[in-house]
N, C-alpha and C. Protein backbone atom coordinates (compact mmCIF):
# COMPACT_ATOMS: atom_id res chain seq x y z
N UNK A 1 2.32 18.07 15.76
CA UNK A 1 0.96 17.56 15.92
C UNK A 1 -0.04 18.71 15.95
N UNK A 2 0.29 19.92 16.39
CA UNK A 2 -0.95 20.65 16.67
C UNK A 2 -0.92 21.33 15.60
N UNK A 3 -0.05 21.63 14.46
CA UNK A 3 -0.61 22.67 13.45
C UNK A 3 -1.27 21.77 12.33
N UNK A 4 -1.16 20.72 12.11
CA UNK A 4 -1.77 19.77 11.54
C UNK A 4 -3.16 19.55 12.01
N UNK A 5 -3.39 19.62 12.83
CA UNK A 5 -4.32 19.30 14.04
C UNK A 5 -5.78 20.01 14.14
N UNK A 6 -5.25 21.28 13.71
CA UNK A 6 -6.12 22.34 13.75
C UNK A 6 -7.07 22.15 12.50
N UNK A 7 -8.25 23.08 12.93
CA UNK A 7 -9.09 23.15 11.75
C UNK A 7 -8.73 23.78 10.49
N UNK A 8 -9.21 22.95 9.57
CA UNK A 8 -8.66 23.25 7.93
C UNK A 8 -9.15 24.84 7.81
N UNK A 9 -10.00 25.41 7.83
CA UNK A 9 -9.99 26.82 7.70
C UNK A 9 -9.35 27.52 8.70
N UNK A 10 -8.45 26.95 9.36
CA UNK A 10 -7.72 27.94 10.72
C UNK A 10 -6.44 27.73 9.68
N UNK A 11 -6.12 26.41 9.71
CA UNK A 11 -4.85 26.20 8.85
C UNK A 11 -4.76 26.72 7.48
N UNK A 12 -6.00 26.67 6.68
CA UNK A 12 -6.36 27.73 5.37
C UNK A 12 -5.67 29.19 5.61
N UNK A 13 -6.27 29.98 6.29
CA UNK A 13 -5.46 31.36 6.83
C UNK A 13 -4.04 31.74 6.70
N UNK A 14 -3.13 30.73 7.23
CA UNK A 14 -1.88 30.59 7.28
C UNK A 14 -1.47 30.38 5.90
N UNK A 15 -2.19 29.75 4.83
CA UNK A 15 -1.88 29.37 3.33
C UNK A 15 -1.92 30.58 3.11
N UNK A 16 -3.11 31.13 2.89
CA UNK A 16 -3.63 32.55 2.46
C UNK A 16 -2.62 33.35 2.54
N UNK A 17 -2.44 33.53 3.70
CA UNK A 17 -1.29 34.78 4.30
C UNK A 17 0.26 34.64 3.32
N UNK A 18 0.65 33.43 3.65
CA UNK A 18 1.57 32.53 3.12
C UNK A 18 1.79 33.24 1.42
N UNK A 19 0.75 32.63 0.96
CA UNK A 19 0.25 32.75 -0.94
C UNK A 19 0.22 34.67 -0.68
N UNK A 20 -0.55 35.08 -0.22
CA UNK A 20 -0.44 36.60 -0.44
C UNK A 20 0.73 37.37 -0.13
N UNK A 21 1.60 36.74 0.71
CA UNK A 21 2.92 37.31 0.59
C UNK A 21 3.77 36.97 -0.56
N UNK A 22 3.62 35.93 -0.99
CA UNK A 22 4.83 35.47 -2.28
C UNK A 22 3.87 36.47 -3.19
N UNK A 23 2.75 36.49 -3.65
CA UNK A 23 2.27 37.28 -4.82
C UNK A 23 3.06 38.86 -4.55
N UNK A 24 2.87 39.49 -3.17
CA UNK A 24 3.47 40.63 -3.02
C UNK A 24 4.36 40.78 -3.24
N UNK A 25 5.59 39.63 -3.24
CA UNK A 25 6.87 39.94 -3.67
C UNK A 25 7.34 39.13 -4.65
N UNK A 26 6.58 38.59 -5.39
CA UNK A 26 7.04 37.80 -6.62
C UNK A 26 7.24 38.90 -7.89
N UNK A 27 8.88 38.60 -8.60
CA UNK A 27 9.18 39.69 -9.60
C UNK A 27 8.52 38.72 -10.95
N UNK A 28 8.41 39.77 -11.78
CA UNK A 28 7.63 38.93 -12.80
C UNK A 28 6.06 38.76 -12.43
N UNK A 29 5.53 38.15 -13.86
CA UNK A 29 4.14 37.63 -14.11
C UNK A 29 3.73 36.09 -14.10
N UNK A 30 5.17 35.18 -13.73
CA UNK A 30 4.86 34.02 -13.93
C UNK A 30 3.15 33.49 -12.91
N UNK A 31 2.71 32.24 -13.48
CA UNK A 31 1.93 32.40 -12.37
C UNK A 31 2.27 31.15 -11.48
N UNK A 32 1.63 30.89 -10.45
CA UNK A 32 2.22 30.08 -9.55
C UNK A 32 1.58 28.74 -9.48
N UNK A 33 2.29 27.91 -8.84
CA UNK A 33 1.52 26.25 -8.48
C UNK A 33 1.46 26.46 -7.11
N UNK A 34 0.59 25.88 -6.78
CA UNK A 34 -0.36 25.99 -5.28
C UNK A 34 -0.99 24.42 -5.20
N UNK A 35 -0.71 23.93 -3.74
CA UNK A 35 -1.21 22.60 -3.45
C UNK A 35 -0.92 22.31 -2.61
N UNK A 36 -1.22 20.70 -2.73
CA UNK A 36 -0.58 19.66 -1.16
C UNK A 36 -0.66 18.76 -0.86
N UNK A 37 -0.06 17.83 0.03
CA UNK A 37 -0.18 16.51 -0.13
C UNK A 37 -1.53 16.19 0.87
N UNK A 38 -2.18 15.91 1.16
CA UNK A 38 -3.10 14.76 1.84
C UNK A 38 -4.14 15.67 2.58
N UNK A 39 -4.12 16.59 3.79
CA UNK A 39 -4.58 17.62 4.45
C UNK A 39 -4.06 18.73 3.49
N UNK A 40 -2.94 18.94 3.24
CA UNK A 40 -2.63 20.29 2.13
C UNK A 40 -3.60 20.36 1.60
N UNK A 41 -3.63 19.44 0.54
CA UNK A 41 -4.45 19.52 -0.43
C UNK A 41 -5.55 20.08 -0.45
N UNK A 42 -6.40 19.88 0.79
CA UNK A 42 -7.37 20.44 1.17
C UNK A 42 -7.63 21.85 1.69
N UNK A 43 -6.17 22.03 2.03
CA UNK A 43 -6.20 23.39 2.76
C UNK A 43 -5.94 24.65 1.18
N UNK A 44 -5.12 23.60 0.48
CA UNK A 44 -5.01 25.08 -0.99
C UNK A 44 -6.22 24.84 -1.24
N UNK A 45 -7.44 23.86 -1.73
CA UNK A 45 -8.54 24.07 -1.71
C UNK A 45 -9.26 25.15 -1.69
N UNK A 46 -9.18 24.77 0.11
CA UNK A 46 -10.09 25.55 0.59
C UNK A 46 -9.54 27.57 0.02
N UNK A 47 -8.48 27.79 0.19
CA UNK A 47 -7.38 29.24 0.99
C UNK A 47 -8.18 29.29 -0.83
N UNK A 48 -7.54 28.97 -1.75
CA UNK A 48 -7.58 29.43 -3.25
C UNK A 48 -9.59 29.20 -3.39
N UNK A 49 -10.43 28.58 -3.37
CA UNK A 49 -11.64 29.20 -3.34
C UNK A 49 -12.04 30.23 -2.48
N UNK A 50 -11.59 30.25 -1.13
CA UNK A 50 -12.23 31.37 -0.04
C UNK A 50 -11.59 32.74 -1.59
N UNK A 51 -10.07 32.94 -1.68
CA UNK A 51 -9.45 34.16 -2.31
C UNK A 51 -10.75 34.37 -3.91
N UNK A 52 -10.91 33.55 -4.35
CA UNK A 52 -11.65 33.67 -5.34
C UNK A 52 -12.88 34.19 -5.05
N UNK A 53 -13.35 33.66 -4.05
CA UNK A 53 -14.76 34.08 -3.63
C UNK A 53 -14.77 35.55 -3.26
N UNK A 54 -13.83 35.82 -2.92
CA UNK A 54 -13.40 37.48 -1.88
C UNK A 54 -12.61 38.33 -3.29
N UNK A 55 -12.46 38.04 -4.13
CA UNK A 55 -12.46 38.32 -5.59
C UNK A 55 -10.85 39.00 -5.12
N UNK A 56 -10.04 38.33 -5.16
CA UNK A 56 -8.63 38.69 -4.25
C UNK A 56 -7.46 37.48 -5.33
N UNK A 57 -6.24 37.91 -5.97
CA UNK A 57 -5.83 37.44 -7.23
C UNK A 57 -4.45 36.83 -6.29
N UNK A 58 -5.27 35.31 -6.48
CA UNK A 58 -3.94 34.62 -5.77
C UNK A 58 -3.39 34.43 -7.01
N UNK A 59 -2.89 34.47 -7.76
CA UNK A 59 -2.01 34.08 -9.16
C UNK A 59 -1.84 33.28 -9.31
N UNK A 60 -2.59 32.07 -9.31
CA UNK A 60 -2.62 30.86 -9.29
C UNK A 60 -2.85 30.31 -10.78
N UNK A 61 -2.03 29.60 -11.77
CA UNK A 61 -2.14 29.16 -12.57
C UNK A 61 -2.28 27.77 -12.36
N UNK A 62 -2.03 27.18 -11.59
CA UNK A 62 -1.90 25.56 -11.23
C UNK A 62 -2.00 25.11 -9.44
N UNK A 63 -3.13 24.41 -9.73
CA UNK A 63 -3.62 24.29 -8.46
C UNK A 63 -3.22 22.15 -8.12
N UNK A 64 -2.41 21.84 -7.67
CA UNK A 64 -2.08 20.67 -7.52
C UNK A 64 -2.50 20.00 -5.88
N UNK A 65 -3.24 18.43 -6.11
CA UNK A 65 -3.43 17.86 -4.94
C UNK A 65 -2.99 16.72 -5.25
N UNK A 66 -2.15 15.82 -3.89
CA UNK A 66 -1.58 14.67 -4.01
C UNK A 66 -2.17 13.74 -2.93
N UNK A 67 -2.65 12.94 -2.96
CA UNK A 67 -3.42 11.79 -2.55
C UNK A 67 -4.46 12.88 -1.46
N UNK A 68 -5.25 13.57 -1.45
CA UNK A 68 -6.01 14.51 -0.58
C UNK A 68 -7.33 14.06 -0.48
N UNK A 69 -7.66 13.76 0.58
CA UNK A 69 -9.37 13.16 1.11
C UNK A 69 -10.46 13.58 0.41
N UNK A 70 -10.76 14.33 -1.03
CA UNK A 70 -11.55 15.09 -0.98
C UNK A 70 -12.83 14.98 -1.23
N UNK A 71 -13.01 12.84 -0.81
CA UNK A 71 -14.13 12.72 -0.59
C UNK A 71 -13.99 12.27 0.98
N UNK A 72 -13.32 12.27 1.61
CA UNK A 72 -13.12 11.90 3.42
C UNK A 72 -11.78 10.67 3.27
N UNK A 73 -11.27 10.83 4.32
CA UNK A 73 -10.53 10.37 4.23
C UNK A 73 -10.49 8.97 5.43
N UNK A 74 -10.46 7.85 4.54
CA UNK A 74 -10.60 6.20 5.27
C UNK A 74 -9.68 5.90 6.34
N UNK A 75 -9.82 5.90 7.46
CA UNK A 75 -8.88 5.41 8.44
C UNK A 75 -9.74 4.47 9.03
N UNK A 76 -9.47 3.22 9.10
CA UNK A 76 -10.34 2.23 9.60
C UNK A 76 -10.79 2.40 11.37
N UNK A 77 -12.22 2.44 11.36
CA UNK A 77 -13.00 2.98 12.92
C UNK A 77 -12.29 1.75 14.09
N UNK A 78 -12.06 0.58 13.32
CA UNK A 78 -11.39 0.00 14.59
C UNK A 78 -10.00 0.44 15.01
N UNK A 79 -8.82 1.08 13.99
CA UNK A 79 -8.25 1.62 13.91
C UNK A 79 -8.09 3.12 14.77
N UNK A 80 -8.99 3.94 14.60
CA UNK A 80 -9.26 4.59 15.48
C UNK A 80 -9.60 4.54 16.96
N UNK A 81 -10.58 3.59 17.15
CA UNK A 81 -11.14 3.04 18.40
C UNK A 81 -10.05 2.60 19.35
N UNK A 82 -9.10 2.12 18.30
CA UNK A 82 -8.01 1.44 19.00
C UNK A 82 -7.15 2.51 20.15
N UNK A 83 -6.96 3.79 19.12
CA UNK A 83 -5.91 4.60 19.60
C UNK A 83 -6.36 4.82 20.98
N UNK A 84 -7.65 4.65 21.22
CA UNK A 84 -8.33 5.32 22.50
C UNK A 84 -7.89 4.15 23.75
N UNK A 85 -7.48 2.58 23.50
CA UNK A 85 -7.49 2.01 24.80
C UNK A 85 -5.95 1.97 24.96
N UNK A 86 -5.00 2.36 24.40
CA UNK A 86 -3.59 2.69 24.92
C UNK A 86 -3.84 3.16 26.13
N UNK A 87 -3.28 2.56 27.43
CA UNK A 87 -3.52 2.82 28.25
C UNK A 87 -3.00 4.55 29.36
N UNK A 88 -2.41 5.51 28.05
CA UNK A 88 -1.99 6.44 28.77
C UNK A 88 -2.25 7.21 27.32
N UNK A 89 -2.32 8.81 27.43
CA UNK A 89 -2.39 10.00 27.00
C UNK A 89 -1.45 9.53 25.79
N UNK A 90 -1.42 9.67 24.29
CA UNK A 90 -0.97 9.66 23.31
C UNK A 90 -0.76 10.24 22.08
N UNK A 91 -0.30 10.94 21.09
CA UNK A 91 -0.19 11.48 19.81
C UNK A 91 -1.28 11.41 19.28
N UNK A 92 -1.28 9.99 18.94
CA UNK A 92 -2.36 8.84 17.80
C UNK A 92 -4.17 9.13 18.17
N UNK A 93 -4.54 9.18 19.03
CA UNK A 93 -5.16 9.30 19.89
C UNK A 93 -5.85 10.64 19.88
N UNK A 94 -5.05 11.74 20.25
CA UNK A 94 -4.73 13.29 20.01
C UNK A 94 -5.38 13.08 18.17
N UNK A 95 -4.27 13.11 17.25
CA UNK A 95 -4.83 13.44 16.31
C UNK A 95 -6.10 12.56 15.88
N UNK A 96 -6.67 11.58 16.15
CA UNK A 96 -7.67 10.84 15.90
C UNK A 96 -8.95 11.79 16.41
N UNK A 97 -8.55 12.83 17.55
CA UNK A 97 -9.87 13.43 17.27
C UNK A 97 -9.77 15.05 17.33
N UNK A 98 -8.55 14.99 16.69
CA UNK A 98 -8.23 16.58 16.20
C UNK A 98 -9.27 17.25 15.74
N UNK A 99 -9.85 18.22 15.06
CA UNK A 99 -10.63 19.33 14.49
C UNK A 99 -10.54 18.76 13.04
N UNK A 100 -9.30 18.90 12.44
CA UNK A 100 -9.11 18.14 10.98
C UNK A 100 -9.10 16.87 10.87
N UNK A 101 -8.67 16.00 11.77
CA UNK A 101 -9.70 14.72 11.34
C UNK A 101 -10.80 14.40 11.31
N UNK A 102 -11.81 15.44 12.60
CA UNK A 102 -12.86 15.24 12.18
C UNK A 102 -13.84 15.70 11.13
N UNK A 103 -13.00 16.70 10.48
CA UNK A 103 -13.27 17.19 9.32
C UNK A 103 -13.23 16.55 8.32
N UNK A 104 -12.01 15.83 8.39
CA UNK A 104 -11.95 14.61 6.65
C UNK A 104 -12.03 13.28 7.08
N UNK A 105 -12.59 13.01 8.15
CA UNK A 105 -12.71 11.47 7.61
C UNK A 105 -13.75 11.56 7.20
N UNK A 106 -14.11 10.30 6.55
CA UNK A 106 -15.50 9.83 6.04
C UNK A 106 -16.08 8.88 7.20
N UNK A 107 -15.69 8.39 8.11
CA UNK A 107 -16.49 7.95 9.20
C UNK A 107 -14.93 7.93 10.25
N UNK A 108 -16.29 9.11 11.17
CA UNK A 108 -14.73 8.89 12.79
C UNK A 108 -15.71 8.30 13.72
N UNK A 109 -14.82 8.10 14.46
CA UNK A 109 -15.62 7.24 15.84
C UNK A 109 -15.31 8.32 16.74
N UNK A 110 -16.03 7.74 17.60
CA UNK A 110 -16.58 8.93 18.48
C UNK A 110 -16.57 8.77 20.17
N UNK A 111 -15.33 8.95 20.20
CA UNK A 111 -14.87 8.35 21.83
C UNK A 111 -15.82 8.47 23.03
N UNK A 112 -16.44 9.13 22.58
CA UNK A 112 -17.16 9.56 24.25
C UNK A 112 -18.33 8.35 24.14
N UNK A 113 -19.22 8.46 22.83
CA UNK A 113 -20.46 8.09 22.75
C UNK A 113 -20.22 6.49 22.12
N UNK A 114 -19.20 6.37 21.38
CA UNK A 114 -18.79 5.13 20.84
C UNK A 114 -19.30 4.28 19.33
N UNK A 115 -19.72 5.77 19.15
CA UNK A 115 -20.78 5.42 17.76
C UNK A 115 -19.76 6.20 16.40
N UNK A 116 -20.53 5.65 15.48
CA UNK A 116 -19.31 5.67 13.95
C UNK A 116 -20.27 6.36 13.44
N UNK A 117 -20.03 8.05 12.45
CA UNK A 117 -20.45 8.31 11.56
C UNK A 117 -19.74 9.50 10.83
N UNK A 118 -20.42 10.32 10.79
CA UNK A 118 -19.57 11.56 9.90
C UNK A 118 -20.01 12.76 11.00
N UNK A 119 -18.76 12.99 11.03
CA UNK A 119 -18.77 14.26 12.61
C UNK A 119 -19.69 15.26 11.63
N UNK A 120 -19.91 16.16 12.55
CA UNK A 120 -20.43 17.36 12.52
C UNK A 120 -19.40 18.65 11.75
N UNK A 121 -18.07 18.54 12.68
CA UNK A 121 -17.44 19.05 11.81
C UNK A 121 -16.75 18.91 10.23
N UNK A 122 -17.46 17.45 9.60
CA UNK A 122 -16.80 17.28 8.63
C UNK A 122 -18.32 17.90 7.43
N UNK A 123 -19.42 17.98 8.62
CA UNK A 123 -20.66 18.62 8.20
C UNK A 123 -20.00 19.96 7.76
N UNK A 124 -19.60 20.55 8.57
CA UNK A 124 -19.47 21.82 8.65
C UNK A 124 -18.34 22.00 7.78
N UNK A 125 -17.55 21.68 7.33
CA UNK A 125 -16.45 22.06 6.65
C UNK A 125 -17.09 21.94 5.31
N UNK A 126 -17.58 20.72 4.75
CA UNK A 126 -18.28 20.31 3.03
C UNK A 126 -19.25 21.54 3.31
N UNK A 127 -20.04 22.33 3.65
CA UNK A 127 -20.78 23.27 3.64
C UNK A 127 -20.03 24.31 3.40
N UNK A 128 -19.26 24.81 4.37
CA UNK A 128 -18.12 25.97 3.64
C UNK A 128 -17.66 25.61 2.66
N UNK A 129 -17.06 24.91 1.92
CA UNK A 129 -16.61 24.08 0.61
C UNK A 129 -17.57 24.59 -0.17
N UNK A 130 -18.74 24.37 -0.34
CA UNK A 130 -19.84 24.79 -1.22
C UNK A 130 -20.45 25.70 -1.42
N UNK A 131 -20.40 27.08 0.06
CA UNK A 131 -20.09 27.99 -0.01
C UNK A 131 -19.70 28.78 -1.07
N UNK A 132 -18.33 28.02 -0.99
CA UNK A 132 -17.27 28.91 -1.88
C UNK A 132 -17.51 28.31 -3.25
N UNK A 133 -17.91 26.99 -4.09
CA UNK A 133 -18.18 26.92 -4.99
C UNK A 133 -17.41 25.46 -5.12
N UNK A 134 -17.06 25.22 -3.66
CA UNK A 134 -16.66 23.87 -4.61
C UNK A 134 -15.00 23.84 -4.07
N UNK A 135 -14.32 24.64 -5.46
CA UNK A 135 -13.24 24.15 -5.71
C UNK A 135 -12.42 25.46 -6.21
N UNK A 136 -11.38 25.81 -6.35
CA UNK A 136 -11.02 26.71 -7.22
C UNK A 136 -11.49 26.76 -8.64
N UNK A 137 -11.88 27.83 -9.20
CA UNK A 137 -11.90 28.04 -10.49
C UNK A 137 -11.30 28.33 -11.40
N UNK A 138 -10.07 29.00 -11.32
CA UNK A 138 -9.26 29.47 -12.01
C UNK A 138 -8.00 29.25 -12.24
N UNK A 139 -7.13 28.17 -11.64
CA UNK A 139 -6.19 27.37 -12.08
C UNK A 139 -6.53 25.92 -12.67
N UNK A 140 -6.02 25.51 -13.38
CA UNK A 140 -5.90 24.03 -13.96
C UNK A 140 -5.39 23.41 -12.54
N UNK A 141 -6.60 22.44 -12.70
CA UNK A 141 -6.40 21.39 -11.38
C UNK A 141 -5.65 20.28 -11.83
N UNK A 142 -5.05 19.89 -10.98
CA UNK A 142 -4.45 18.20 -10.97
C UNK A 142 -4.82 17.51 -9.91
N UNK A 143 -4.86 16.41 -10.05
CA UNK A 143 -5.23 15.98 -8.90
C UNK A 143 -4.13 14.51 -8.97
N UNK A 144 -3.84 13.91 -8.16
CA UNK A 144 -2.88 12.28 -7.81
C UNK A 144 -3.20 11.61 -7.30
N UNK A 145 -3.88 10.48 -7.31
CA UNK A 145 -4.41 9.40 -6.53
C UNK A 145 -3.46 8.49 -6.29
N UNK A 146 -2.88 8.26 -4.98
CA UNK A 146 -2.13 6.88 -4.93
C UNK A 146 -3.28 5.39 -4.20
N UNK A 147 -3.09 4.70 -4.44
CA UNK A 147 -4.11 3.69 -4.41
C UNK A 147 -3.59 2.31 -5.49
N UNK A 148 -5.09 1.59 -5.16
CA UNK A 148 -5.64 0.51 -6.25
C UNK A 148 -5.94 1.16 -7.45
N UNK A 149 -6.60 2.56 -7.63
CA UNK A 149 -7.05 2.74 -9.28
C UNK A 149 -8.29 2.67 -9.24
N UNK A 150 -8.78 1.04 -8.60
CA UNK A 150 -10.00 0.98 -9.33
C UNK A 150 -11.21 1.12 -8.52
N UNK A 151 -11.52 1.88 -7.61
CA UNK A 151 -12.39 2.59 -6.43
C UNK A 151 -13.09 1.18 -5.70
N UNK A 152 -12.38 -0.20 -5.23
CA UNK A 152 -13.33 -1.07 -5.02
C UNK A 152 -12.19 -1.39 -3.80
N UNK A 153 -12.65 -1.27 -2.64
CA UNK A 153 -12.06 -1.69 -0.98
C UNK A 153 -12.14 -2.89 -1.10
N UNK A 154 -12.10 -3.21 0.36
CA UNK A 154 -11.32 -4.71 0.87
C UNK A 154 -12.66 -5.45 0.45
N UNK A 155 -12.39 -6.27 -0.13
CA UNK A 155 -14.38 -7.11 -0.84
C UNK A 155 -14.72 -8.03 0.42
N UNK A 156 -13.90 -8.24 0.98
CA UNK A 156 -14.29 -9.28 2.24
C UNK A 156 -15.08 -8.30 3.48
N UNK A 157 -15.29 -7.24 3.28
CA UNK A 157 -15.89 -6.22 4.35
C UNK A 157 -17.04 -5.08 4.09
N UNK A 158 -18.01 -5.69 3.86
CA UNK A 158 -18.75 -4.87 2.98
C UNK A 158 -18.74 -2.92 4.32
N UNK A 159 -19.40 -2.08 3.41
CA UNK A 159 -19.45 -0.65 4.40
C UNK A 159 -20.17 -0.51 5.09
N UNK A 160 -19.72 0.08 6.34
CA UNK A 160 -20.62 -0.65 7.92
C UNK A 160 -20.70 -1.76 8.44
N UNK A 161 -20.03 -2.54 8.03
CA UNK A 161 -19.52 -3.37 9.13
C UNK A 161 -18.60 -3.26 10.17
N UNK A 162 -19.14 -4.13 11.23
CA UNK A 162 -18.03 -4.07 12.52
C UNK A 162 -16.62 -4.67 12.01
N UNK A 163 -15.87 -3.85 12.09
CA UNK A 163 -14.54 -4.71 11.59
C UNK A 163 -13.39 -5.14 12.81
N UNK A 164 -13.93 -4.15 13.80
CA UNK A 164 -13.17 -4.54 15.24
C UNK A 164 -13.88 -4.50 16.47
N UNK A 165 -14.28 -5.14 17.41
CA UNK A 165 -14.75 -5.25 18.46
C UNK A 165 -14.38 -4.90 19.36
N UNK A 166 -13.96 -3.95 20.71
CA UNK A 166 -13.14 -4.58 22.13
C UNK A 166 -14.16 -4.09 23.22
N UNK A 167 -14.45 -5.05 23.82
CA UNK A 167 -15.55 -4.89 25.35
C UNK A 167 -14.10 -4.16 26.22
N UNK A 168 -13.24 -4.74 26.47
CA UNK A 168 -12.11 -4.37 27.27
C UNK A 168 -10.83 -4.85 27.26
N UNK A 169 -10.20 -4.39 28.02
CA UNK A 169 -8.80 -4.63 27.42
C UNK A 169 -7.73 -5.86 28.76
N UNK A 170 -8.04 -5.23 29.55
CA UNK A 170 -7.73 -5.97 30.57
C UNK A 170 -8.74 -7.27 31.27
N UNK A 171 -8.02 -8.15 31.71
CA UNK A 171 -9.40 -9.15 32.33
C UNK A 171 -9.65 -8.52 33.79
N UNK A 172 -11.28 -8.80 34.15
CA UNK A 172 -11.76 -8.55 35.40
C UNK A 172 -13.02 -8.11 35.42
C-alpha cells in the first residue's frame, strides 16, 4: 500500500534510478521499452519526460501505457465516500486519500470537508506534466485502453450528480 501510495513524482525517482541503472549496464545498443500499467503508466510518463527535460538519455525507444488515468482516473465519489464510514481504520480508505490518488482522480472526495472536486494535488501534478512538455518525446508511444471504446459512461447518470447519499450509518 504505501509505495503505491506515494506521490507520482516521489515514485517517478525510483523509475528514474531504476531506468538509469539498466542503461548503465545494458550490453549493446538495443533500445528499451519503458511503461506501465494504470499508476505506472503515469509514473514512466512522468520519470521519461522529467530525463528528457534534464537532457539525460534514457534509451528509450518505446514508451508503453496500459489502461493509465491520463486524463484522471474514475472511481465513483460514492465509492470513495463509502471507504470512509467502515467503521474502523482501513487499506481502502488509506489509499482513497493517498498523495497518488489524489493526484489521478478526476474527482476525489474530500473526507474532512465532504465536497467532490479535483484535489489540489492532481492541480499540482498536470502542471509539472506540462512543465516537462507533456509527455515523452522521443520514444514511440502506445497507449491500451481497456474499456467500452466508445468514451460515453453510465447514460442513466449524467456528470455531477449525486450518485450516493449517506447522512449516517447507524440509527440514533
Amino acid at each position: 500500500l504505501d509505495a503505491r501510495s506515494k506521490s507520482i513524482l516521489r515514485i517517478a525517482e525510483t523509475m528514474t534510478a531504476a531506468l538509469m541503472r539498466t542503461v548503465a549496464e545494458q550490453l549493446g545498443d538495443t533500445r528499451l521499452a519503458v511503461g506501465g500499467f494504470g499508476l505506472g503508466g503515469l509514473v514512466a510518463r512522468y520519470a521519461l519526460a522529467k530525463l528528457e527535460m534534464q537532457r539525460m538519455d534514457h534509451r528509450t525507444g518505446v514508451y508503453v501505457s496500459f489502461d493509465s488515468p491520463h486524463r484522471g482516473a474514475s472511481i465513483p465519489v460514492g465509492v470513495q465516500a463509502f471507504s470512509y464510514f467502515i467503521p474502523f481504520p482501513n487499506d481502502f480508505a488509506r489509499q482513497m486519500d493517498s498523495p497518488a490518488a489524489r493526484q489521478m482522480l478526476w474527482r476525489h472526495y474530500d473526507k474532512d470537508t465532504g465536497k467532490i472536486g479535483v484535489a489540489q494535488e492532481r492541480t499540482d501534478f498536470l502542471a509539472a506534466l506540462d512543465r516537462l512538455g507533456g509527455w515523452p518525446q522521443i520514444p514511440l508511444r502506445i497507449a491500451v485502453a481497456n474499456g467500452r471504446a466508445d468514451g460515453i459512461g453510465l447514460p442513466d447518470l449524467p456528470p455531477g450528480d449525486v450518485a450516493l447519499r449517506i447522512d449516517r450509518i447507524y440509527p440514533g
